[in-house]
PDB file of N, CA and C in Angstrom:
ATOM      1  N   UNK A   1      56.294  -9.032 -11.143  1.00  0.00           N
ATOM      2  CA  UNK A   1      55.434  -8.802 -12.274  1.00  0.00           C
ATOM      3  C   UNK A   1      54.408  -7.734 -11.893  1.00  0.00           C
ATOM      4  N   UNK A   2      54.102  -7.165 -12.920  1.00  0.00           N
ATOM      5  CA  UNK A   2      52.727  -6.077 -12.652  1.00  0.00           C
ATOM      6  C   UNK A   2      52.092  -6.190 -13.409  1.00  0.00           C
ATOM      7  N   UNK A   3      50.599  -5.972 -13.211  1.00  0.00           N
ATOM      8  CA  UNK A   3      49.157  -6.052 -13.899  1.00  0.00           C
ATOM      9  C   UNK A   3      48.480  -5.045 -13.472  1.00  0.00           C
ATOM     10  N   UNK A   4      47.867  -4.371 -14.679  1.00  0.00           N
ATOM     11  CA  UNK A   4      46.732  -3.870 -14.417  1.00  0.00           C
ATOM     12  C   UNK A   4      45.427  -4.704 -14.666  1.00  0.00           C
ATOM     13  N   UNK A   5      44.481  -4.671 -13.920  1.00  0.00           N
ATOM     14  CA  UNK A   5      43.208  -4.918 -14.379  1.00  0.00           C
ATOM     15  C   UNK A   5      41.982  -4.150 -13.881  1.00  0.00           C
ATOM     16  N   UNK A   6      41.150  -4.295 -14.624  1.00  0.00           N
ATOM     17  CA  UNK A   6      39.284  -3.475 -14.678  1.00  0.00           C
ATOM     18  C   UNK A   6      38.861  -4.477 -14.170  1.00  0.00           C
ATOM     19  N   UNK A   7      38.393  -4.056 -12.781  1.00  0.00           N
ATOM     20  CA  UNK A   7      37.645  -5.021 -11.335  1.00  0.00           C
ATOM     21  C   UNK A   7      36.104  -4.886 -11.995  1.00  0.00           C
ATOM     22  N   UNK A   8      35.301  -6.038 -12.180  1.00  0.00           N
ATOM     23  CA  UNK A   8      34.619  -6.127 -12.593  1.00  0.00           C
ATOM     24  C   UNK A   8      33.371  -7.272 -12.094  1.00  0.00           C
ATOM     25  N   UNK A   9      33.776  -6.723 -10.454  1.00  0.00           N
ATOM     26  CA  UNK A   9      32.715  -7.525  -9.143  1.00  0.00           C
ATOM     27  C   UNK A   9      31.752  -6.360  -9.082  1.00  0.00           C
ATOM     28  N   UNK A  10      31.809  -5.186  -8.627  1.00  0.00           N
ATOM     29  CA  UNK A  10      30.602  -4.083  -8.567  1.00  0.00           C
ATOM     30  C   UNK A  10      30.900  -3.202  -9.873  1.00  0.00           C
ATOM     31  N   UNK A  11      29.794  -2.172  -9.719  1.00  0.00           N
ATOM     32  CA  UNK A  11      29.580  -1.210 -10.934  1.00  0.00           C
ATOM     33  C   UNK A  11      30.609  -0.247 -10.723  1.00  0.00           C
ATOM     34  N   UNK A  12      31.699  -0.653 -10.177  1.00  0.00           N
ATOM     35  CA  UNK A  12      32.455   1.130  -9.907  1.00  0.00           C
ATOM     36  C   UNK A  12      33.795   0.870 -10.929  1.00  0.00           C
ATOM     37  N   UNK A  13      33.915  -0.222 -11.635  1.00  0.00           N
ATOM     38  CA  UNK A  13      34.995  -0.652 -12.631  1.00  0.00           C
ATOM     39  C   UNK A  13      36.080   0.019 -12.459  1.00  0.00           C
ATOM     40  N   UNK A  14      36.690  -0.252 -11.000  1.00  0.00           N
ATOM     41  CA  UNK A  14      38.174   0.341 -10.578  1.00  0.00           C
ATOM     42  C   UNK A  14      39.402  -0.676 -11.353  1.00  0.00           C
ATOM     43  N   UNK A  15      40.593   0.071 -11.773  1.00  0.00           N
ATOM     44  CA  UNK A  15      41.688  -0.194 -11.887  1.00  0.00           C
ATOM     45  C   UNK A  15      42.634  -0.446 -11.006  1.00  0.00           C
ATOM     46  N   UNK A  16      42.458  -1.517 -11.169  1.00  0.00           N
ATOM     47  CA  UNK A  16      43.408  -2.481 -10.220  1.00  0.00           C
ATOM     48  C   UNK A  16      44.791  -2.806 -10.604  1.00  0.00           C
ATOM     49  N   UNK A  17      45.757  -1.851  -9.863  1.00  0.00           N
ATOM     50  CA  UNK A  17      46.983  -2.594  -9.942  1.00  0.00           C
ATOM     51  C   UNK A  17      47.671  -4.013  -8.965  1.00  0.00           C
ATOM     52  N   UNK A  18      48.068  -4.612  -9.638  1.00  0.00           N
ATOM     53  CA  UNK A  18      48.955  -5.643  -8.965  1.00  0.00           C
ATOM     54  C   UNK A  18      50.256  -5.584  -9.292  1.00  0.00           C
ATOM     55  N   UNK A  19      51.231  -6.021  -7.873  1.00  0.00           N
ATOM     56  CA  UNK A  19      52.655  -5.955  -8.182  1.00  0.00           C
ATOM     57  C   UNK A  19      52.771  -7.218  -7.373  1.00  0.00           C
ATOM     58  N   UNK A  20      53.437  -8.023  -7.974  1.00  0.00           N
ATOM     59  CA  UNK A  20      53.736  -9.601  -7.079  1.00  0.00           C
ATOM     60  C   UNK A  20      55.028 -10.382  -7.720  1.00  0.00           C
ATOM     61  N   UNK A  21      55.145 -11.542  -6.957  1.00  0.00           N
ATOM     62  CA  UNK A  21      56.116 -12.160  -7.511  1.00  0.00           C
ATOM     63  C   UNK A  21      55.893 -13.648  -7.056  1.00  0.00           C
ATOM     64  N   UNK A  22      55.010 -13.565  -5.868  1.00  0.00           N
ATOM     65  CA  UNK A  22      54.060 -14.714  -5.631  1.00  0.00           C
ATOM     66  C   UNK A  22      52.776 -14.149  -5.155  1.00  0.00           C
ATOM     67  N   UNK A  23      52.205 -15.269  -4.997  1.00  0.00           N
ATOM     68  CA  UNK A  23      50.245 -14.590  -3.821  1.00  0.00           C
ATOM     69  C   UNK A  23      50.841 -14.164  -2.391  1.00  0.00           C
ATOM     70  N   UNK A  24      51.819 -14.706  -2.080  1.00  0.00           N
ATOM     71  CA  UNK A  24      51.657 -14.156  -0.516  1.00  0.00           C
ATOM     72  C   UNK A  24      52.555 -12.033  -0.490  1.00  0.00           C
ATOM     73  N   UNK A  25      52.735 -12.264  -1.946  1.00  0.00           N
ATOM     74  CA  UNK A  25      53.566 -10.904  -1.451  1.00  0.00           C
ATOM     75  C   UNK A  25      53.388  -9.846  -2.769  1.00  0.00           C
ATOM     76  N   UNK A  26      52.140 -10.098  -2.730  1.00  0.00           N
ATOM     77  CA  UNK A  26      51.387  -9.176  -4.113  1.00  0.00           C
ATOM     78  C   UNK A  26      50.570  -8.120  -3.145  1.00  0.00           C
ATOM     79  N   UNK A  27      50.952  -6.926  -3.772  1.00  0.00           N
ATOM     80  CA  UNK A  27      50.820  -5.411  -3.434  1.00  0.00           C
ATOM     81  C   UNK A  27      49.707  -4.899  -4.152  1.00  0.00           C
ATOM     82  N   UNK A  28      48.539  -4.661  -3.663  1.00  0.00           N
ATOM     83  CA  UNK A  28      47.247  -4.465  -4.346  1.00  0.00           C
ATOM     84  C   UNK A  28      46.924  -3.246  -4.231  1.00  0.00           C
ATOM     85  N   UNK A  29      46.524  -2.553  -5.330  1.00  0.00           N
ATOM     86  CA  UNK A  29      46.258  -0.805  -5.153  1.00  0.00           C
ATOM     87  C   UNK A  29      44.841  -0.226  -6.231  1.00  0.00           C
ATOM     88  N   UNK A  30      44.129   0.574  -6.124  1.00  0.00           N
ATOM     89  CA  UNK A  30      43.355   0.892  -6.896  1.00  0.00           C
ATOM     90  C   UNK A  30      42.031   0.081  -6.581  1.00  0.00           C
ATOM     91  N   UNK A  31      42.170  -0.225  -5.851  1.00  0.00           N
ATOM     92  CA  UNK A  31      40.101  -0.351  -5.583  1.00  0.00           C
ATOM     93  C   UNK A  31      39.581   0.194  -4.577  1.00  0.00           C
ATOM     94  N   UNK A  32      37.875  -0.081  -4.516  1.00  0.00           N
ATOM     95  CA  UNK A  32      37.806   1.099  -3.767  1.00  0.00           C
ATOM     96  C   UNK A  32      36.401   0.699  -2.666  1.00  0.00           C
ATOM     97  N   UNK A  33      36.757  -0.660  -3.426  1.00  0.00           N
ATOM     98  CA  UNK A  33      35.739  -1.880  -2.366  1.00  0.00           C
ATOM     99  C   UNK A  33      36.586  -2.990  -1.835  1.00  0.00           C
ATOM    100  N   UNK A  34      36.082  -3.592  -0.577  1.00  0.00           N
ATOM    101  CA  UNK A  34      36.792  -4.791  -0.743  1.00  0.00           C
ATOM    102  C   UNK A  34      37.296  -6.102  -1.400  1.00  0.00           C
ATOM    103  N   UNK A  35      35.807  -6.403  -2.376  1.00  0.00           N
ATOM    104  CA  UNK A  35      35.821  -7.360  -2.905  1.00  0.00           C
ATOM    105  C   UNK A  35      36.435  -7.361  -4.621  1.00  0.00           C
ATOM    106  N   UNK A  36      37.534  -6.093  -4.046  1.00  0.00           N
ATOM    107  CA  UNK A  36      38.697  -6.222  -5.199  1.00  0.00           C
ATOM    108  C   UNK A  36      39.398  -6.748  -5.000  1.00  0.00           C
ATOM    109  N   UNK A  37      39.840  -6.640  -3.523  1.00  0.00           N
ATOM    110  CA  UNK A  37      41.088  -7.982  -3.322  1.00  0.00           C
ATOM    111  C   UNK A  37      41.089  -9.271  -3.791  1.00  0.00           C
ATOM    112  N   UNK A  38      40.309 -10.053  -3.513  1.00  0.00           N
ATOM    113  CA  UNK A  38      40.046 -11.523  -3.764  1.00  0.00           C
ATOM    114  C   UNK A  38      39.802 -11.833  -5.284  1.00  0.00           C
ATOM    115  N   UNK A  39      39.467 -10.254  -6.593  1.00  0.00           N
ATOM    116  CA  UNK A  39      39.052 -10.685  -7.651  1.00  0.00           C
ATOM    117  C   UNK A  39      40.539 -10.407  -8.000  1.00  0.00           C
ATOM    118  N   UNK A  40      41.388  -9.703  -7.772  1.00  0.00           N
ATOM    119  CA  UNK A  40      42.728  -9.256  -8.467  1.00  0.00           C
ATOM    120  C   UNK A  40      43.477 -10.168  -7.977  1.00  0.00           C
ATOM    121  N   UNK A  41      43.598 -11.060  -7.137  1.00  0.00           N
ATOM    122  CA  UNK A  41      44.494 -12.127  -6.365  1.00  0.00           C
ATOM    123  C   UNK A  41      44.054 -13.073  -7.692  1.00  0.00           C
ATOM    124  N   UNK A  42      42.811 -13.476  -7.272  1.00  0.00           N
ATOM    125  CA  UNK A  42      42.139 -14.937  -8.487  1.00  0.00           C
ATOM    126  C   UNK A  42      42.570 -14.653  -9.743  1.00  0.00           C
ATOM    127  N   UNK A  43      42.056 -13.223 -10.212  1.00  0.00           N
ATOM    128  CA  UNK A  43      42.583 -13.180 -11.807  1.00  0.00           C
ATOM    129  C   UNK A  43      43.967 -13.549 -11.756  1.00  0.00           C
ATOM    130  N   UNK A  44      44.990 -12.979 -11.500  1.00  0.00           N
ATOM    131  CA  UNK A  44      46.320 -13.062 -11.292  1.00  0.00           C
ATOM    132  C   UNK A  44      46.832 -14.714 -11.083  1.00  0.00           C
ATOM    133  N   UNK A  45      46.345 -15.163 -10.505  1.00  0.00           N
ATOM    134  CA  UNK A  45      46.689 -16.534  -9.787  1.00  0.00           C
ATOM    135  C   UNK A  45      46.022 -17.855 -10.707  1.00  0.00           C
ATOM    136  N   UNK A  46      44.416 -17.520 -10.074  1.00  0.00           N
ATOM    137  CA  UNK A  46      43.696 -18.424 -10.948  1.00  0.00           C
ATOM    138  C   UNK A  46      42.628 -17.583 -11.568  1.00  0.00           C
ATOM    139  N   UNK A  47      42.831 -17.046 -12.921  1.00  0.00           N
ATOM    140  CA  UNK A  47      41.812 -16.675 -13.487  1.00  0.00           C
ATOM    141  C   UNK A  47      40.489 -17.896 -13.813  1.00  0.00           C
ATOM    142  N   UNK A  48      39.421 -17.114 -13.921  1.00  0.00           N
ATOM    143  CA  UNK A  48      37.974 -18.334 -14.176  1.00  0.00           C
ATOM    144  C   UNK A  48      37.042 -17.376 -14.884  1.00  0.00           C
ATOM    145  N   UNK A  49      36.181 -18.218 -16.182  1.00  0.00           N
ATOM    146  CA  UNK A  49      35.690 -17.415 -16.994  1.00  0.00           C
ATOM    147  C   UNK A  49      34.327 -18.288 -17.030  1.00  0.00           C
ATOM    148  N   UNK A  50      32.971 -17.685 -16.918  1.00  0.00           N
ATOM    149  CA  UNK A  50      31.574 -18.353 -17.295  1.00  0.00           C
ATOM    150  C   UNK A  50      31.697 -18.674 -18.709  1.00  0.00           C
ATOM    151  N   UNK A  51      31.335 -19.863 -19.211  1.00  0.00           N
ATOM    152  CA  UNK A  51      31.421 -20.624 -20.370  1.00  0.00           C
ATOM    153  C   UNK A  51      30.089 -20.306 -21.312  1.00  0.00           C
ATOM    154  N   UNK A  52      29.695 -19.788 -22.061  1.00  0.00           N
ATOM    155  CA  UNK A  52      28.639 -19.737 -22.923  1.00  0.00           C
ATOM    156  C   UNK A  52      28.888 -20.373 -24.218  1.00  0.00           C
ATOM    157  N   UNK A  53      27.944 -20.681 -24.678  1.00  0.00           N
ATOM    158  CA  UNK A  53      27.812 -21.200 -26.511  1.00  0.00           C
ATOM    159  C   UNK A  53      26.699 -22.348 -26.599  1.00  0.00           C
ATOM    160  N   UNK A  54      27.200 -22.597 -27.810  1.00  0.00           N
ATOM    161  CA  UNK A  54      25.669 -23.319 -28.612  1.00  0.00           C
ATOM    162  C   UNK A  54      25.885 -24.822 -28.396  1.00  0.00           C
ATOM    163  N   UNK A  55      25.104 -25.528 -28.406  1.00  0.00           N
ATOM    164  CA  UNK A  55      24.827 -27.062 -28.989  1.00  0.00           C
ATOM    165  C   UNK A  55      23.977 -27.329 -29.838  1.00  0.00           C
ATOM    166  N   UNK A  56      24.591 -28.430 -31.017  1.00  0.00           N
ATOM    167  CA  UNK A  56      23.147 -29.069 -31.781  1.00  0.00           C
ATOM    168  C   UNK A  56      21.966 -29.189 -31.053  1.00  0.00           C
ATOM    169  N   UNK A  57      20.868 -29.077 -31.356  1.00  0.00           N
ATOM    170  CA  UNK A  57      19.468 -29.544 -31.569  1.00  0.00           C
ATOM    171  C   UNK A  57      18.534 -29.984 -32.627  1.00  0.00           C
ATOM    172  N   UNK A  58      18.007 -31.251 -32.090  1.00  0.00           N
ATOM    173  CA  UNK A  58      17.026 -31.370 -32.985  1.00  0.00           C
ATOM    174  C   UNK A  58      15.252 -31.247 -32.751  1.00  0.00           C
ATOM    175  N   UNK A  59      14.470 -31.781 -33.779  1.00  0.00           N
ATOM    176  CA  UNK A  59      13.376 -31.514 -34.014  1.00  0.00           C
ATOM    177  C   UNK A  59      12.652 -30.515 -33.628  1.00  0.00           C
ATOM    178  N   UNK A  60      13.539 -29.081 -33.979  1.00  0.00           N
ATOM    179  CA  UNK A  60      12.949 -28.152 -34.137  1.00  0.00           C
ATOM    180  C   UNK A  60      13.811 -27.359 -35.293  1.00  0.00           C
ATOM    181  N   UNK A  61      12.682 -25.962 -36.226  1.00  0.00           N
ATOM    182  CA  UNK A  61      13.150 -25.589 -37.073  1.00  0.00           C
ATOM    183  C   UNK A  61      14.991 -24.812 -36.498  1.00  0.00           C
ATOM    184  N   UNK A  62      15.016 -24.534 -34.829  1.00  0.00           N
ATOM    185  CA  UNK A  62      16.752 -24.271 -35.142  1.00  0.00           C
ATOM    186  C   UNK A  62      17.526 -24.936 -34.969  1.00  0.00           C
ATOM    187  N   UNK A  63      18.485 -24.681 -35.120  1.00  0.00           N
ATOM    188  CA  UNK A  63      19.844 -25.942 -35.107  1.00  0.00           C
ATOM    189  C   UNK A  63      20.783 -25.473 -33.980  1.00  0.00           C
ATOM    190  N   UNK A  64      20.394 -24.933 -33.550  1.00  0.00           N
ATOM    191  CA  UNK A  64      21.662 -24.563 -32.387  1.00  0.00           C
ATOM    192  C   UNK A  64      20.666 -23.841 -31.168  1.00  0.00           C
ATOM    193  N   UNK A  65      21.246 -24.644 -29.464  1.00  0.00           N
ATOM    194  CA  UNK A  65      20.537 -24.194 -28.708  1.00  0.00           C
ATOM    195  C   UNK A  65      21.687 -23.704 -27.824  1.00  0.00           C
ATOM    196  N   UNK A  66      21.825 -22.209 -27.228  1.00  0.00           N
ATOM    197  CA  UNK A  66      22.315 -21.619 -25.845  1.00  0.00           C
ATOM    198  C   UNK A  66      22.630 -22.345 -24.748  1.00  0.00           C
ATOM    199  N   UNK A  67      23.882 -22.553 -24.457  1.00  0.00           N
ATOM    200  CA  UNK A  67      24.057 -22.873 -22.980  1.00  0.00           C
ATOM    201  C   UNK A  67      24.893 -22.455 -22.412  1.00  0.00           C
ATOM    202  N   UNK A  68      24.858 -22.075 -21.266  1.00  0.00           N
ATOM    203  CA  UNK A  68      25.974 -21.745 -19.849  1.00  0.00           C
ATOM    204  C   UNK A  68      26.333 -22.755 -18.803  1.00  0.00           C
ATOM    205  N   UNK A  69      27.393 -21.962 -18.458  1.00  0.00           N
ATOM    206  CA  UNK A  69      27.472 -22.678 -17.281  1.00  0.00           C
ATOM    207  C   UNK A  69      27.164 -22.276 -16.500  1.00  0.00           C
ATOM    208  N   UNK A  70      26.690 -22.723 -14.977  1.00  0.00           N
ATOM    209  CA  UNK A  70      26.009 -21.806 -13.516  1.00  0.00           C
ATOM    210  C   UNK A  70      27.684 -21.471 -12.836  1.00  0.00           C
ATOM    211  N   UNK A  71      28.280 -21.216 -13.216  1.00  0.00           N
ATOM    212  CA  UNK A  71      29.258 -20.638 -12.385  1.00  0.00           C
ATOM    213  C   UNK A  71      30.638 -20.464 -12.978  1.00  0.00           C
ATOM    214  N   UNK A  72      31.376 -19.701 -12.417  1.00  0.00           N
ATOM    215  CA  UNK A  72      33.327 -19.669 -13.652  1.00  0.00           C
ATOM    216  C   UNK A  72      33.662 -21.091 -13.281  1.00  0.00           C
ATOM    217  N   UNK A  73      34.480 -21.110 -14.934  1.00  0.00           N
ATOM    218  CA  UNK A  73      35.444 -22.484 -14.465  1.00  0.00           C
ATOM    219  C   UNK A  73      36.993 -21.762 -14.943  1.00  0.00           C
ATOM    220  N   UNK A  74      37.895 -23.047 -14.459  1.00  0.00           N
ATOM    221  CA  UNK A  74      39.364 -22.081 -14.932  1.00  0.00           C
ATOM    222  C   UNK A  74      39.392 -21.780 -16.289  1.00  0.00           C
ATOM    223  N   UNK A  75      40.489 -20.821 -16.511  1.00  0.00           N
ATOM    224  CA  UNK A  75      40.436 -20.337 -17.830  1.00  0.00           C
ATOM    225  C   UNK A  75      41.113 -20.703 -18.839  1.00  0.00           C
ATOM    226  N   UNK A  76      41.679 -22.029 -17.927  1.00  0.00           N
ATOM    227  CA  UNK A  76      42.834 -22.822 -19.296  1.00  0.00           C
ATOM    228  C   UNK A  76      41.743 -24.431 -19.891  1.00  0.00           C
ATOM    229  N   UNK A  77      40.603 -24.183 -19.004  1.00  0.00           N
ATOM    230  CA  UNK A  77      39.749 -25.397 -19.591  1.00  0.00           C
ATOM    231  C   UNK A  77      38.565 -24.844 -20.496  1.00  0.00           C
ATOM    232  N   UNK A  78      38.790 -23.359 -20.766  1.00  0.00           N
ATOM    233  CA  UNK A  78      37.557 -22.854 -21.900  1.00  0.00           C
ATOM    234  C   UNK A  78      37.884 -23.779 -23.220  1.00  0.00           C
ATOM    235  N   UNK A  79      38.988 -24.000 -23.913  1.00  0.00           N
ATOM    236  CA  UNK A  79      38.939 -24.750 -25.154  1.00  0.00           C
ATOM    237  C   UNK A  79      38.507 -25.834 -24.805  1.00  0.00           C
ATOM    238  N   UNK A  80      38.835 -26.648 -24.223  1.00  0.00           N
ATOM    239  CA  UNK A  80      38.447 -28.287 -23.718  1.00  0.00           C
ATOM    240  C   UNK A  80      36.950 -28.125 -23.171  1.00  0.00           C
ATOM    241  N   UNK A  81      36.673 -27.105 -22.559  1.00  0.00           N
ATOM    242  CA  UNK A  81      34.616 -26.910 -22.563  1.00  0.00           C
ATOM    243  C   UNK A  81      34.233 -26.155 -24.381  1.00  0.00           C
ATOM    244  N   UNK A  82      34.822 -25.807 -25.071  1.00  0.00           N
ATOM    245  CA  UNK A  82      34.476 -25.713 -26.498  1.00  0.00           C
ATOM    246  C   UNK A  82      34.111 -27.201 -26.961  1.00  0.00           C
ATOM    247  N   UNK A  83      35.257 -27.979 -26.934  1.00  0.00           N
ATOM    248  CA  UNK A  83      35.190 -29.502 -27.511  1.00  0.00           C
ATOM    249  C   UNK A  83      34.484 -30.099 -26.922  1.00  0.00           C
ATOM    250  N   UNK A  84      33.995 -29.738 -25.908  1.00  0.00           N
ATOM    251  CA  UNK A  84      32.945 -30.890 -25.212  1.00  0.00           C
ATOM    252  C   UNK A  84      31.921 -30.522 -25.711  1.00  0.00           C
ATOM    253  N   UNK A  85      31.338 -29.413 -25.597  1.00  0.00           N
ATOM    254  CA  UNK A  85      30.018 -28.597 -26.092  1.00  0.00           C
ATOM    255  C   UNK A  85      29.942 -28.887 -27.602  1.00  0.00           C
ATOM    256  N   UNK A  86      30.667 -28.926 -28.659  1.00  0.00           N
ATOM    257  CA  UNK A  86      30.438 -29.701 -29.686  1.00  0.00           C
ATOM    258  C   UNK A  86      30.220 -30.558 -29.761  1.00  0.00           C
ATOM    259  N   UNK A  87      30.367 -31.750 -29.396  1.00  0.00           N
ATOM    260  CA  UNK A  87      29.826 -33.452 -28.909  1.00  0.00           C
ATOM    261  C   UNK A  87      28.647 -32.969 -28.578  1.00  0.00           C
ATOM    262  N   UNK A  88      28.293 -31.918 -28.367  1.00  0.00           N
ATOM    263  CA  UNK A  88      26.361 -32.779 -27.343  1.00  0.00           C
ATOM    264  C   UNK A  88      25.695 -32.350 -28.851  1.00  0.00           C
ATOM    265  N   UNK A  89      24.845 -32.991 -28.598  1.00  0.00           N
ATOM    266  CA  UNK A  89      23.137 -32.957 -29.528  1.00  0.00           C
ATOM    267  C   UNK A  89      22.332 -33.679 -28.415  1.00  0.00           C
ATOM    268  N   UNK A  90      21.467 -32.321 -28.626  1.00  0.00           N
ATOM    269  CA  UNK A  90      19.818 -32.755 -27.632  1.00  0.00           C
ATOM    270  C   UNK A  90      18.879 -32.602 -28.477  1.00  0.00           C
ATOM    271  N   UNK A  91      17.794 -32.948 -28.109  1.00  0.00           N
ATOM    272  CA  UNK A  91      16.485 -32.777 -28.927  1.00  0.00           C
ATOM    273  C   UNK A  91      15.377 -32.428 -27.780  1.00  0.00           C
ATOM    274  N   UNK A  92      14.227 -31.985 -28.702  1.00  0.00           N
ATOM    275  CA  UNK A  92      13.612 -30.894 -27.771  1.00  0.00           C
ATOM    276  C   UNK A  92      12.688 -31.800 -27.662  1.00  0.00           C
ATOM    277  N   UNK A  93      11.540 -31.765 -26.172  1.00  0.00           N
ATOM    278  CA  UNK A  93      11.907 -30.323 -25.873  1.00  0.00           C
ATOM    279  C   UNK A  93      13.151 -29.922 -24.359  1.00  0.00           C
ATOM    280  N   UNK A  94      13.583 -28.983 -24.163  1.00  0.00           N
ATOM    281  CA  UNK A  94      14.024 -28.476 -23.479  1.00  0.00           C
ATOM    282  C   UNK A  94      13.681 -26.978 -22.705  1.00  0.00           C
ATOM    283  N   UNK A  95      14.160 -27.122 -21.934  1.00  0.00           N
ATOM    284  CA  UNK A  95      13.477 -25.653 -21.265  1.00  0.00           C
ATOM    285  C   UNK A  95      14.569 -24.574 -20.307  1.00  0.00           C
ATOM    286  N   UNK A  96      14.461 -23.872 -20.224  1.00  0.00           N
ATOM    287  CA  UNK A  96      15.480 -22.793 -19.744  1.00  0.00           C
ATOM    288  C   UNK A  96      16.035 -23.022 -18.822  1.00  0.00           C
ATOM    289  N   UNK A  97      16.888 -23.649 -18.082  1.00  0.00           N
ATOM    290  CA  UNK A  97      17.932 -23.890 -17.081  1.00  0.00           C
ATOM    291  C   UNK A  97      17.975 -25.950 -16.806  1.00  0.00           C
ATOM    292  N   UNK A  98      17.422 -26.209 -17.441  1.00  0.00           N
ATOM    293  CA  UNK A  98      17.467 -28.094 -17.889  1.00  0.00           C
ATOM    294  C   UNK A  98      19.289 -28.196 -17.502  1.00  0.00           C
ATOM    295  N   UNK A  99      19.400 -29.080 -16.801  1.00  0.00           N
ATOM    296  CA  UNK A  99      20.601 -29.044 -16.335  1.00  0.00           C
ATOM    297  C   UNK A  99      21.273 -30.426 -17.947  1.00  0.00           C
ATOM    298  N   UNK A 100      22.530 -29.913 -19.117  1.00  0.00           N
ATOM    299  CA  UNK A 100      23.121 -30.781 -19.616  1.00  0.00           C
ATOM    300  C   UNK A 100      24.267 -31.495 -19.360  1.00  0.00           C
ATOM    301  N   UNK A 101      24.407 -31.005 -18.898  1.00  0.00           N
ATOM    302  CA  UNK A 101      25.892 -32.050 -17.960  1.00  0.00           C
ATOM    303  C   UNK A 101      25.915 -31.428 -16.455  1.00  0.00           C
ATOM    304  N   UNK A 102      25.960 -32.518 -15.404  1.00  0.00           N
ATOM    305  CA  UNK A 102      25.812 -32.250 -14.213  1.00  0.00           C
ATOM    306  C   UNK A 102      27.158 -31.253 -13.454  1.00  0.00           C
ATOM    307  N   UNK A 103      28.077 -32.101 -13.802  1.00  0.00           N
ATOM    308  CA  UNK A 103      29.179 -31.780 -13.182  1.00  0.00           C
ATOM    309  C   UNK A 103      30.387 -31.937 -14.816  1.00  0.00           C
ATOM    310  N   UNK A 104      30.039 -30.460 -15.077  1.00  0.00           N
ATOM    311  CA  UNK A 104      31.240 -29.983 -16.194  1.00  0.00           C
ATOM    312  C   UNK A 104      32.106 -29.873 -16.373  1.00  0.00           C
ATOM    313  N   UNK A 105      32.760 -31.238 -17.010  1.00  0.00           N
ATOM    314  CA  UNK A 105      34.506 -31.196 -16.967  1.00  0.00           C
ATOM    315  C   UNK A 105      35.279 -31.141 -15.716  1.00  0.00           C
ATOM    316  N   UNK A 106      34.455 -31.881 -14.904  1.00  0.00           N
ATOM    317  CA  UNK A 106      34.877 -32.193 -13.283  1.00  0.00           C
ATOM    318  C   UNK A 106      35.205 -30.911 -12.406  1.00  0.00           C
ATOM    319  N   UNK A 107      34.468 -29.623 -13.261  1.00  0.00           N
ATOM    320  CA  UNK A 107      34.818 -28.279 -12.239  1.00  0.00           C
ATOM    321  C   UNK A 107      33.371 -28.304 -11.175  1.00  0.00           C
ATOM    322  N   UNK A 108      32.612 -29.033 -10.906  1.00  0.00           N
ATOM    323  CA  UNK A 108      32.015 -28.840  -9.578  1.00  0.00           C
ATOM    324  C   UNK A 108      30.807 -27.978 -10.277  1.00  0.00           C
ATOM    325  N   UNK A 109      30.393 -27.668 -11.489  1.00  0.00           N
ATOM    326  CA  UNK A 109      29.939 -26.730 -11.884  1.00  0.00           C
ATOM    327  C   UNK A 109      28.901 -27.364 -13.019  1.00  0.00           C
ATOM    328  N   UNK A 110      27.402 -26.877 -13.326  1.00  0.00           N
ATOM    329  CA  UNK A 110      26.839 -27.429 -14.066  1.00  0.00           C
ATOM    330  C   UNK A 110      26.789 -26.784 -15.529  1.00  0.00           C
ATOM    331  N   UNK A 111      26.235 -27.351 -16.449  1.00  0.00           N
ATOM    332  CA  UNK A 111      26.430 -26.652 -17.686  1.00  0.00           C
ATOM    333  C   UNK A 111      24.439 -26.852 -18.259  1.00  0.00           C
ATOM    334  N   UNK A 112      24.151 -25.741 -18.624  1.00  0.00           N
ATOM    335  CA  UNK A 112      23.022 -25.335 -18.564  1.00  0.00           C
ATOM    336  C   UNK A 112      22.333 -24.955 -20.148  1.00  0.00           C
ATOM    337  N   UNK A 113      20.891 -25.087 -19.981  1.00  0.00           N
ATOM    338  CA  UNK A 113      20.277 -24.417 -21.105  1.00  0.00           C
ATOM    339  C   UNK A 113      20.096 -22.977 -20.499  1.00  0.00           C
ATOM    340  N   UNK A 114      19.988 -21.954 -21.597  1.00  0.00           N
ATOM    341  CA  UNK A 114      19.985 -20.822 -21.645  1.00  0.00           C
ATOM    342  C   UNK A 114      18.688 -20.329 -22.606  1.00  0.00           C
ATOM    343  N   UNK A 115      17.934 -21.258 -23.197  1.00  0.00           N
ATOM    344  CA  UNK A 115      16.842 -20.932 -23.960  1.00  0.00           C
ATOM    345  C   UNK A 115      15.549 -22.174 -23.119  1.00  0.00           C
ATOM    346  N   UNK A 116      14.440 -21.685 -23.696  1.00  0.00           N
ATOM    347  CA  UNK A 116      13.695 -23.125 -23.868  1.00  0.00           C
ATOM    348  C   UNK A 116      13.152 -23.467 -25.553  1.00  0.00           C
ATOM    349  N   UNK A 117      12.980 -24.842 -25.872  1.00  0.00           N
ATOM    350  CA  UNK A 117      12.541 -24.811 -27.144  1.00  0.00           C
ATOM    351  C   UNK A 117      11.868 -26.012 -26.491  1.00  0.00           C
TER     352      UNK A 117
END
């Protein structure tokens, strides 16, 4: 199989080819740092995406508060972190990095406010 991808660890947004057929025998070309290797292996293998979006809130005039997660999770559990993140309602107040779920969808990873209200 071959992939291109836009390495998107430093500011130099190299094109990364991959040619593989497993991880141990994938042929990496086009970067121009090291820490392209390890992002074109992961995408390829195990892609992981930082989770953003809203949750209910109450007792304040908005209805929807910002949250992240502090770190990527895999990229086949973004819908199943959609459906979870709909279930929450918090009420304020809250404040900018208030940890809402400790350990998110069992990825080792917390899920966060992104505002304060």
């Amino acid at each position: 199989m071959k992939k291109t991808l836009i390495c998107t660890v430093c500011p130099n947004g190299c094109e990364i080819e991959v040619n593989y057929t497993t991880r141990e025998d994938a042929v990496i070309t086009g970067y121009t740092c090291k820490r392209g290797i390890p992002y074109a292996i992961d995408e390829c293998f195990e892609p992981k995406r930082t989770f953003t979006s809203s949750v209910k809130i109450t007792g304040t005039d908005r209805r929807m508060l910002p949250v992240r997660t502090t770190g990527p999770i895999p990229k086949e559990l973004l819908m199943k972190a959609a459906e979870a993140v709909a279930a929450i309602t918090l009420e304020v107040p809250v404040k900018c990095g208030d940890v809402i779920v400790e350990n998110f969808l069992d990825t080792d990873v917390k899920l966060v406010a992104a505002m304060s209200l």
